[in-house]
C-alpha atoms as a PDB file:
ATOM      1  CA  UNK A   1      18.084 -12.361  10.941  1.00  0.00           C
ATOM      2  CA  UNK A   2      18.482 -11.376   7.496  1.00  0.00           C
ATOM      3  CA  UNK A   3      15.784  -9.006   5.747  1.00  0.00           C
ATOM      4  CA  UNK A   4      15.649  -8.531   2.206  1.00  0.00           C
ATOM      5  CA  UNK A   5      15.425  -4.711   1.320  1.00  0.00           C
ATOM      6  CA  UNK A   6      15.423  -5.283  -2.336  1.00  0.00           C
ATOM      7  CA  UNK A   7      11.941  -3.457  -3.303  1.00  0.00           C
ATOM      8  CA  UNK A   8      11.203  -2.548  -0.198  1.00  0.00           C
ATOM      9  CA  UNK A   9       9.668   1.470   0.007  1.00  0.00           C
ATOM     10  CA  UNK A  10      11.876   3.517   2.380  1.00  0.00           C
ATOM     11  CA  UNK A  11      11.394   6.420   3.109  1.00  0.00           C
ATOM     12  CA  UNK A  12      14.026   8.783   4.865  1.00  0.00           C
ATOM     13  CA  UNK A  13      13.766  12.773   5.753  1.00  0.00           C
ATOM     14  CA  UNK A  14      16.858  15.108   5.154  1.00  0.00           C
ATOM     15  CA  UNK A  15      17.724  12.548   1.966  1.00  0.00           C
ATOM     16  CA  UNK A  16      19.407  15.802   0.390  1.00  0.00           C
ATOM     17  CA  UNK A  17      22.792  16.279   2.119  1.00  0.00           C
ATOM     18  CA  UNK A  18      24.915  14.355   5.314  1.00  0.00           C
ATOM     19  CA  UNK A  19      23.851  11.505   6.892  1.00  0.00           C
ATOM     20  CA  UNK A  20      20.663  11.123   5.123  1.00  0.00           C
ATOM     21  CA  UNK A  21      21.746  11.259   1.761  1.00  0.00           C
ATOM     22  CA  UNK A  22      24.545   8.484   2.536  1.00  0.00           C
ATOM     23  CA  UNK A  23      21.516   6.323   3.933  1.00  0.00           C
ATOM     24  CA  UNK A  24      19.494   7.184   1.146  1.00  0.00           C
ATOM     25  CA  UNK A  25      22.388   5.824  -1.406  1.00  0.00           C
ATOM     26  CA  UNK A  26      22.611   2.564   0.208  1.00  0.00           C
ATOM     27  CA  UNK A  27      18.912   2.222   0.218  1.00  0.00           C
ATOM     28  CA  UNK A  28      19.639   2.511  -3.566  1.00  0.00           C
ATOM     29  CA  UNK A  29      22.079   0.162  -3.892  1.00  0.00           C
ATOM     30  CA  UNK A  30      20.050  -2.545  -2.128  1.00  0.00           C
ATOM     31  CA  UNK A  31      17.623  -2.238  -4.525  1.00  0.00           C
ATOM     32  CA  UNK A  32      15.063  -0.329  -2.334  1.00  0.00           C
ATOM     33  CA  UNK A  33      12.205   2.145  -3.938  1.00  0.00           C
ATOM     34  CA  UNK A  34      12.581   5.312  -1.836  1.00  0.00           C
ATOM     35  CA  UNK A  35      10.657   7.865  -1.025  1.00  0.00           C
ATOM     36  CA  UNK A  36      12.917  10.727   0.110  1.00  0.00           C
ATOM     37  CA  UNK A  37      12.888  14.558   1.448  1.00  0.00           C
ATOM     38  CA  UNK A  38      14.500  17.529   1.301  1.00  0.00           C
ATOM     39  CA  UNK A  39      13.855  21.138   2.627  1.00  0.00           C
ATOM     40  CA  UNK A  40      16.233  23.639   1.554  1.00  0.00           C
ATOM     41  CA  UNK A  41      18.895  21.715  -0.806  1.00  0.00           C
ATOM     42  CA  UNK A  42      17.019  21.589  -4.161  1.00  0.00           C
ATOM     43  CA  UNK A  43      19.541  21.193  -6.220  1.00  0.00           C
ATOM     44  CA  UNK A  44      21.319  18.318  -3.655  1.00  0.00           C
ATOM     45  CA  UNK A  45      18.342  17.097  -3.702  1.00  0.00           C
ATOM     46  CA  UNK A  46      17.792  16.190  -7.465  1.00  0.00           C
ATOM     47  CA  UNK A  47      21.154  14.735  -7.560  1.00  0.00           C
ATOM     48  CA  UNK A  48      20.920  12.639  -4.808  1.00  0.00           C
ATOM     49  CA  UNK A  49      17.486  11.220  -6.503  1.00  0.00           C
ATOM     50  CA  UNK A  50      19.313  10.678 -10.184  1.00  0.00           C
ATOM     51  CA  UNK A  51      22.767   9.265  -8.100  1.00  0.00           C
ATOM     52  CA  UNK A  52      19.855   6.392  -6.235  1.00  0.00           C
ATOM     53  CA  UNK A  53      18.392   5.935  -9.903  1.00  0.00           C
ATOM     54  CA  UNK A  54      21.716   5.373 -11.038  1.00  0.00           C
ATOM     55  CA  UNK A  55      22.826   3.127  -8.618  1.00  0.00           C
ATOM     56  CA  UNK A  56      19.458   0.900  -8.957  1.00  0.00           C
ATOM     57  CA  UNK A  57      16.690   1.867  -7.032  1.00  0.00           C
ATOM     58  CA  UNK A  58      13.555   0.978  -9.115  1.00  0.00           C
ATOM     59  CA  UNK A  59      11.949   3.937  -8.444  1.00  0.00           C
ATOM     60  CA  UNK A  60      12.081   7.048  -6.539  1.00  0.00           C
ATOM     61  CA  UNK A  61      10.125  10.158  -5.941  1.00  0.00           C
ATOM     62  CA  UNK A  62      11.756  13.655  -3.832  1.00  0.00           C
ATOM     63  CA  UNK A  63       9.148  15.835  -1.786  1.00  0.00           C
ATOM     64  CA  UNK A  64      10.022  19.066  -0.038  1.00  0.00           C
ATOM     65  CA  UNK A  65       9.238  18.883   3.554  1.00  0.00           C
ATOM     66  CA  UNK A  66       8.932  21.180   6.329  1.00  0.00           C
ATOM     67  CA  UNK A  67       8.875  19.542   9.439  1.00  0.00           C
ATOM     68  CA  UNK A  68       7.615  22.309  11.312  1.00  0.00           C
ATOM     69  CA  UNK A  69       4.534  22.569   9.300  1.00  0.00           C
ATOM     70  CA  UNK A  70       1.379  20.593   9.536  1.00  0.00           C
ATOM     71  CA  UNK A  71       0.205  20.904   6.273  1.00  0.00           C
ATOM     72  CA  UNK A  72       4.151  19.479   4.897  1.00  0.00           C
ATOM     73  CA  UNK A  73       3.713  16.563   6.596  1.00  0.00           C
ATOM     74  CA  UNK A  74      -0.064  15.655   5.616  1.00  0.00           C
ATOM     75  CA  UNK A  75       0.892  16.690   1.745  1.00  0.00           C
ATOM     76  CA  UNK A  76       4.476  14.227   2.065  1.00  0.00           C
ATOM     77  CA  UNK A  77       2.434  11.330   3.571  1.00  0.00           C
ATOM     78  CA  UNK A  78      -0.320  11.962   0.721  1.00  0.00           C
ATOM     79  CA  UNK A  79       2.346  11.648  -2.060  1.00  0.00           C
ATOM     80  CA  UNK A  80       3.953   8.883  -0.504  1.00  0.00           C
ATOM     81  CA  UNK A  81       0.957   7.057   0.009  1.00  0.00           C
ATOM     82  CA  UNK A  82      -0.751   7.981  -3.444  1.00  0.00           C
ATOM     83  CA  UNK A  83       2.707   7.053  -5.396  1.00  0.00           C
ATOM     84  CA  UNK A  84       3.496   4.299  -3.009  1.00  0.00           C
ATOM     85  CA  UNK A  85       0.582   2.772  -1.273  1.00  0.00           C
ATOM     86  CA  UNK A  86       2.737   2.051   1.900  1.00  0.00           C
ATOM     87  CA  UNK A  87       5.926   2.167   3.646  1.00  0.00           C
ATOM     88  CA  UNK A  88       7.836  -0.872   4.948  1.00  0.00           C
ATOM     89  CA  UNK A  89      10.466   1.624   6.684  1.00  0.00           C
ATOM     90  CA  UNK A  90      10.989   5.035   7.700  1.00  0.00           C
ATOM     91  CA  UNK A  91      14.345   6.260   8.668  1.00  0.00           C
ATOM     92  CA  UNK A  92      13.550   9.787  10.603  1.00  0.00           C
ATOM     93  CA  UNK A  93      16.635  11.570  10.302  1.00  0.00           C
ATOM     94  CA  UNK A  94      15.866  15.225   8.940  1.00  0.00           C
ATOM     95  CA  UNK A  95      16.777  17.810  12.044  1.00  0.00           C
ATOM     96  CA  UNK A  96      18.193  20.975  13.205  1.00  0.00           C
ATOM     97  CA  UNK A  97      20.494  22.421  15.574  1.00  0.00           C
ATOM     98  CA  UNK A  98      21.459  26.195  16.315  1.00  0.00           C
ATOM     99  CA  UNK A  99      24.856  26.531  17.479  1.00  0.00           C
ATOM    100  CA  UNK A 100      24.454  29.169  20.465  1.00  0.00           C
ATOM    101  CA  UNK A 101      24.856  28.645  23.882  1.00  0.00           C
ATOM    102  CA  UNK A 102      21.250  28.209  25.945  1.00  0.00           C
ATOM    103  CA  UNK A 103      20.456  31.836  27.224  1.00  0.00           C
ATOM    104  CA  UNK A 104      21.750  33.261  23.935  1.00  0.00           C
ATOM    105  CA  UNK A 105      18.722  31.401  21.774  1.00  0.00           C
ATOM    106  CA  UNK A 106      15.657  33.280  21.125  1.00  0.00           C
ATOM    107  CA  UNK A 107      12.168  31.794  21.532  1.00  0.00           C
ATOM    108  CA  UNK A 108      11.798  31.102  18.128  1.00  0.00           C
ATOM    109  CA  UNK A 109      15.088  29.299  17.672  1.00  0.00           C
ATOM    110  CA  UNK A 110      14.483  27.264  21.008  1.00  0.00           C
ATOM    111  CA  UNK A 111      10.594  26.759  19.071  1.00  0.00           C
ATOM    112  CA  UNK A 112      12.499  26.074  15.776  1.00  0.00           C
ATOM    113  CA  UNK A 113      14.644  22.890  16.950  1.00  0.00           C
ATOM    114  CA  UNK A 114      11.496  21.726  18.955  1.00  0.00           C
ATOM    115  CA  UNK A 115       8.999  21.518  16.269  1.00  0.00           C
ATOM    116  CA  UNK A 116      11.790  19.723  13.594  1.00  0.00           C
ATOM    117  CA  UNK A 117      13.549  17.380  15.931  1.00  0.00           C
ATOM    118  CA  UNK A 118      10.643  16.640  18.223  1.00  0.00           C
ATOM    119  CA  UNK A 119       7.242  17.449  17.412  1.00  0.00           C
ATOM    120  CA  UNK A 120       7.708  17.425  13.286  1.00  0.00           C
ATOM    121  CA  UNK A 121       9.508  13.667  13.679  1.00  0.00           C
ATOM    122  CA  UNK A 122       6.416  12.875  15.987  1.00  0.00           C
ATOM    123  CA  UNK A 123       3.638  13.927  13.976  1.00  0.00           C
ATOM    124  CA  UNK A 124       5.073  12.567  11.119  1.00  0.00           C
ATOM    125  CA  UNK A 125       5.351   8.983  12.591  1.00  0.00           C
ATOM    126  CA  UNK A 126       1.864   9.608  13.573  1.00  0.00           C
ATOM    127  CA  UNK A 127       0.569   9.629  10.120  1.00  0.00           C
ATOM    128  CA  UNK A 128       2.762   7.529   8.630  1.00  0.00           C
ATOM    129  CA  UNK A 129       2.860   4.338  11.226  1.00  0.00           C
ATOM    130  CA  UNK A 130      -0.219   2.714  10.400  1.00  0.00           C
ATOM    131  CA  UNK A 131       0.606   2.574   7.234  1.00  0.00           C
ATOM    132  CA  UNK A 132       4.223   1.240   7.992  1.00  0.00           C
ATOM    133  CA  UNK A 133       4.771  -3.125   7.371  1.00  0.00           C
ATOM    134  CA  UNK A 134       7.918  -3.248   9.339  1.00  0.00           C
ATOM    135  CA  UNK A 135      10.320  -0.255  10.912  1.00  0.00           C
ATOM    136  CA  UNK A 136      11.021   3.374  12.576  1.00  0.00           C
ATOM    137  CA  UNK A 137      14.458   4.163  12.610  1.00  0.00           C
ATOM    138  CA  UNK A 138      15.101   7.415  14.106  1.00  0.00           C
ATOM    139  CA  UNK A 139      18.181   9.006  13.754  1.00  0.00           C
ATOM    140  CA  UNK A 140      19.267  10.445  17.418  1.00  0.00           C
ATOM    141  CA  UNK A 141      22.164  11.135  19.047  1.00  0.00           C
ATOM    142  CA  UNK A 142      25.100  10.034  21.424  1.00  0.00           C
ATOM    143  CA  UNK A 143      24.526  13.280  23.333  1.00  0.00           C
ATOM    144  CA  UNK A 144      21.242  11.662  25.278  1.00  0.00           C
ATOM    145  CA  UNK A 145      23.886   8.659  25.855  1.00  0.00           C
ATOM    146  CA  UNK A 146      26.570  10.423  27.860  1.00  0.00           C
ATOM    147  CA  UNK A 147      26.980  13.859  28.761  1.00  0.00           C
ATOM    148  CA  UNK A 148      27.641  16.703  26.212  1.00  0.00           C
ATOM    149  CA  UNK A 149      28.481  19.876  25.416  1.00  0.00           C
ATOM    150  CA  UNK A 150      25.489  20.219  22.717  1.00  0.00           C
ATOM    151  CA  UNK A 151      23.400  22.855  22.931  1.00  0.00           C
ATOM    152  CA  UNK A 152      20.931  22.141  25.627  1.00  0.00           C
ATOM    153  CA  UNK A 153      18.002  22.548  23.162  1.00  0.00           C
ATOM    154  CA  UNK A 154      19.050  20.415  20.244  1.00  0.00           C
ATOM    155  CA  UNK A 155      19.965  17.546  23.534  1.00  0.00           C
ATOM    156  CA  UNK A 156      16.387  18.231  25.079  1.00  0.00           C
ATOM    157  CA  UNK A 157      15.185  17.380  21.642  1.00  0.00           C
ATOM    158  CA  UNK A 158      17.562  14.377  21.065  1.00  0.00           C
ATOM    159  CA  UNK A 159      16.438  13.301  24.925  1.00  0.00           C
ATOM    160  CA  UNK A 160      12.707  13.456  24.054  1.00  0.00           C
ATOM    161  CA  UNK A 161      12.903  11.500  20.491  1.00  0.00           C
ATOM    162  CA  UNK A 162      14.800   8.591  22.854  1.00  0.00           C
ATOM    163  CA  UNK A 163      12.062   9.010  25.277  1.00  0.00           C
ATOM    164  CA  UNK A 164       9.195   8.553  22.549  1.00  0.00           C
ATOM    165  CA  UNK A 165      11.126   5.821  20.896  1.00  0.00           C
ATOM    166  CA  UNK A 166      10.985   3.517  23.847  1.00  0.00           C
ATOM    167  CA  UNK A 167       7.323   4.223  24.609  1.00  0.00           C
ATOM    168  CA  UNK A 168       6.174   4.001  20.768  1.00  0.00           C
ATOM    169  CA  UNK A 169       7.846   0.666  20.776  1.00  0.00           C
ATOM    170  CA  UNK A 170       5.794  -0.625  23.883  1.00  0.00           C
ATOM    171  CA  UNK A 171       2.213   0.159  22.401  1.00  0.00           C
ATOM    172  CA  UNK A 172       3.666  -1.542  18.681  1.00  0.00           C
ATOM    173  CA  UNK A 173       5.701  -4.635  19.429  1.00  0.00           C
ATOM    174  CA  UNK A 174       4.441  -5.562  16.221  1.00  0.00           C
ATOM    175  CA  UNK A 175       6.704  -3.284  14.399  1.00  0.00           C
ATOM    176  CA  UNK A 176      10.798  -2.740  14.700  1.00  0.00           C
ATOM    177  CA  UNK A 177      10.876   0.581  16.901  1.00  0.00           C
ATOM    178  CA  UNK A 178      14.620   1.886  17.234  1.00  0.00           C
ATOM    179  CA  UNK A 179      17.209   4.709  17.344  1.00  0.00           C
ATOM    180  CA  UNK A 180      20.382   4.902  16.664  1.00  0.00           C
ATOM    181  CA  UNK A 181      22.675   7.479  17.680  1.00  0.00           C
ATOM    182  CA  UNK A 182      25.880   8.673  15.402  1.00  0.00           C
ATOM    183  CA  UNK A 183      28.630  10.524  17.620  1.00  0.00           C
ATOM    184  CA  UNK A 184      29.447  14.245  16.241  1.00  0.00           C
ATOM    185  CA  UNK A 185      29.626  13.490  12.228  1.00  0.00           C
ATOM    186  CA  UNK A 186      31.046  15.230   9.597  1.00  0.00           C
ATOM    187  CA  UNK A 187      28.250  16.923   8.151  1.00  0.00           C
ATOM    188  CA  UNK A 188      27.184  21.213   7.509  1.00  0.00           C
ATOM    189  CA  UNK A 189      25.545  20.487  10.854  1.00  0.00           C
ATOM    190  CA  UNK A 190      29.082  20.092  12.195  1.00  0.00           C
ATOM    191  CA  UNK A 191      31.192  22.152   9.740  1.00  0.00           C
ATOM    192  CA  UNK A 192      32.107  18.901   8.215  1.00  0.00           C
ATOM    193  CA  UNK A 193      33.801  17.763  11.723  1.00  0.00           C
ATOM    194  CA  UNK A 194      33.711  14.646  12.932  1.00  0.00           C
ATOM    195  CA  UNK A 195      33.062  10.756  11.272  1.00  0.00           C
ATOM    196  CA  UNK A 196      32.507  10.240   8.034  1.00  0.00           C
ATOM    197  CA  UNK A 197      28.338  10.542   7.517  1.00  0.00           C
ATOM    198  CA  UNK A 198      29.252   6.776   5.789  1.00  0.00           C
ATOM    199  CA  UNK A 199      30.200   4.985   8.661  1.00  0.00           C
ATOM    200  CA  UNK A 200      26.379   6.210  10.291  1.00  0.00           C
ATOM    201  CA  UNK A 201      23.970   5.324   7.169  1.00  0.00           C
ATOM    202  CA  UNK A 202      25.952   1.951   7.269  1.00  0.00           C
ATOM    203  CA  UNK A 203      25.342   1.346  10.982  1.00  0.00           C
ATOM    204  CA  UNK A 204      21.976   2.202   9.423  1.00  0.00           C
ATOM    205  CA  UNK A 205      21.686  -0.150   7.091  1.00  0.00           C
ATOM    206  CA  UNK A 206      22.796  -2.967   9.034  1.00  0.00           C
ATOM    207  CA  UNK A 207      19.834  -2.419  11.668  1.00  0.00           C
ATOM    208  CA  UNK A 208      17.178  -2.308   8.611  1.00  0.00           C
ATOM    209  CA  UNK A 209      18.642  -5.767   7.660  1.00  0.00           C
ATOM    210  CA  UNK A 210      18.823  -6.954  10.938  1.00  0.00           C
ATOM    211  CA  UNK A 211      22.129  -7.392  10.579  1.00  0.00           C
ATOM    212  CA  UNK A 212      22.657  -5.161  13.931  1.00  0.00           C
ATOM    213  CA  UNK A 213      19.422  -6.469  15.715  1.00  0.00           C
ATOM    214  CA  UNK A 214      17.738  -4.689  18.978  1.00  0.00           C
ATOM    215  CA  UNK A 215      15.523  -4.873  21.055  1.00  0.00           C
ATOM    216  CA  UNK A 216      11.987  -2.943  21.034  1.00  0.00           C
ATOM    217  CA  UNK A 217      12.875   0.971  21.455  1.00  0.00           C
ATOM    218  CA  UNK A 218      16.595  -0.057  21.621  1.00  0.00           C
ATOM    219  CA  UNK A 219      19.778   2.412  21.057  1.00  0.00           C
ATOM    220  CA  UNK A 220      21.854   1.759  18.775  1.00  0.00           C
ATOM    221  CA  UNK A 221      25.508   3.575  19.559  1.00  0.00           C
ATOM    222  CA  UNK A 222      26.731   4.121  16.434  1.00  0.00           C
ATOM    223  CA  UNK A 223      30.536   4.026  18.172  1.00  0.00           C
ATOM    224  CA  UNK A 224      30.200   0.134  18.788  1.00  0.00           C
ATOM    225  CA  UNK A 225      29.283  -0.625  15.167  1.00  0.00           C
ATOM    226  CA  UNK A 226      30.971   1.367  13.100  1.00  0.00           C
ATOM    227  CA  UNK A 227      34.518  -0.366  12.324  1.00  0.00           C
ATOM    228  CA  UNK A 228      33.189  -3.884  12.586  1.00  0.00           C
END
């Protein structure tokens, strides 16, 4: 099944740095219009939006976002929507992760990684899926695959998004409903440990195009794709 991505609006969360900057750049270089986000990495951030200009996106617009904030979200999905009019995919990859083990997190660190990997990519599909023509790709993690030695928050987290992924897909057949999970990655998450953040957005890019295709609320283990 091939899909043409060529003018298709994408958006994708964390475009600034890592993985979602490499998926954003590919996005580009199919020819997509992209909507994309950032939260701290301003200056990444306007790079990353003149390197997709430069490598032939027709048009892009950057929004900060706070995941963690209500009033973030509604303001992204009015620019989006205002500049845009819809989205044919959204690639939820923005998140956080604190480093420490379990009993040595405070409430507002376990509260943190909760409302950005869980509850912010939630509410944000929630606004954004009716207006979406054709997929939610969420960017989750091999840790909710096997065991792991990842903090037990940041896995809860990763463990729920899997969990709503599967159900979302059930009550929208109509729409392509999938994760896919990268192994550690060599990203600032990771202290730049780990595979290339390339290998992931092109996993990425394959499932958009269908390329890689899965069933409703399938996983997508980044391990089996990336060297073929």
């Amino acid at each position: 099944m091939g899909i043409e991505l060529a003018d298709k609006v994408v958006l994708v969360t964390g475009a600034s740095i890592g993985i979602g900057r490499e998926i954003a750049l590919r996005f580009a270089a199919a020819g997509s219009r992209l909507a994309l986000t950032y939260f701290e990495h301003t200056t990444e951030a306007v790079v990353v939006a003149e390197r997709c200009r430069g490598l032939g996106a027709p048009d892009v617009i950057m929004a900060s976002l706070q995941l963690a904030d209500d009033d973030s979200i509604r303001m992204l999905f009015e620019a989006v929507i205002d500049h845009f009019g819809a989205v044919d995919i959204i690639v939820n990859n923005a998140g956080v992760v604190v480093w420490k083990p379990f009993l040595e997190q405070d409430f507002g660190e376990l509260e943190t990684q909760l409302a950005v990997n869980l509850t912010g990519v939630m509410k944000l599909t929630w606004v954004f899926l009716p207006m979406v023509n054709d997929a939610v790709i969420t960017i989750g993690s091999t840790a909710t695959l096997h065991q792991s030695r990842t903090p037990p928050t940041y896995c809860a987290t990763k463990w729920g998004l899997r969990g709503f992924v599967k159900a979302l897909a059930l009550e929208h057949p109509g729409k392509r409903i999938v994760s896919v999970h990268p192994t550690v990655t060599a990203t600032r998450m990771n202290d730049m440990q780990g595979m290339p953040p390339e290998r992931v957005a092109e996993v990425v890019m394959r499932v958009a195009c269908g390329d890689i295709e899965v069933e409703p609320g399938g996983d997508v283990d980044v391990r089996e794709h990336a060297n073929a």
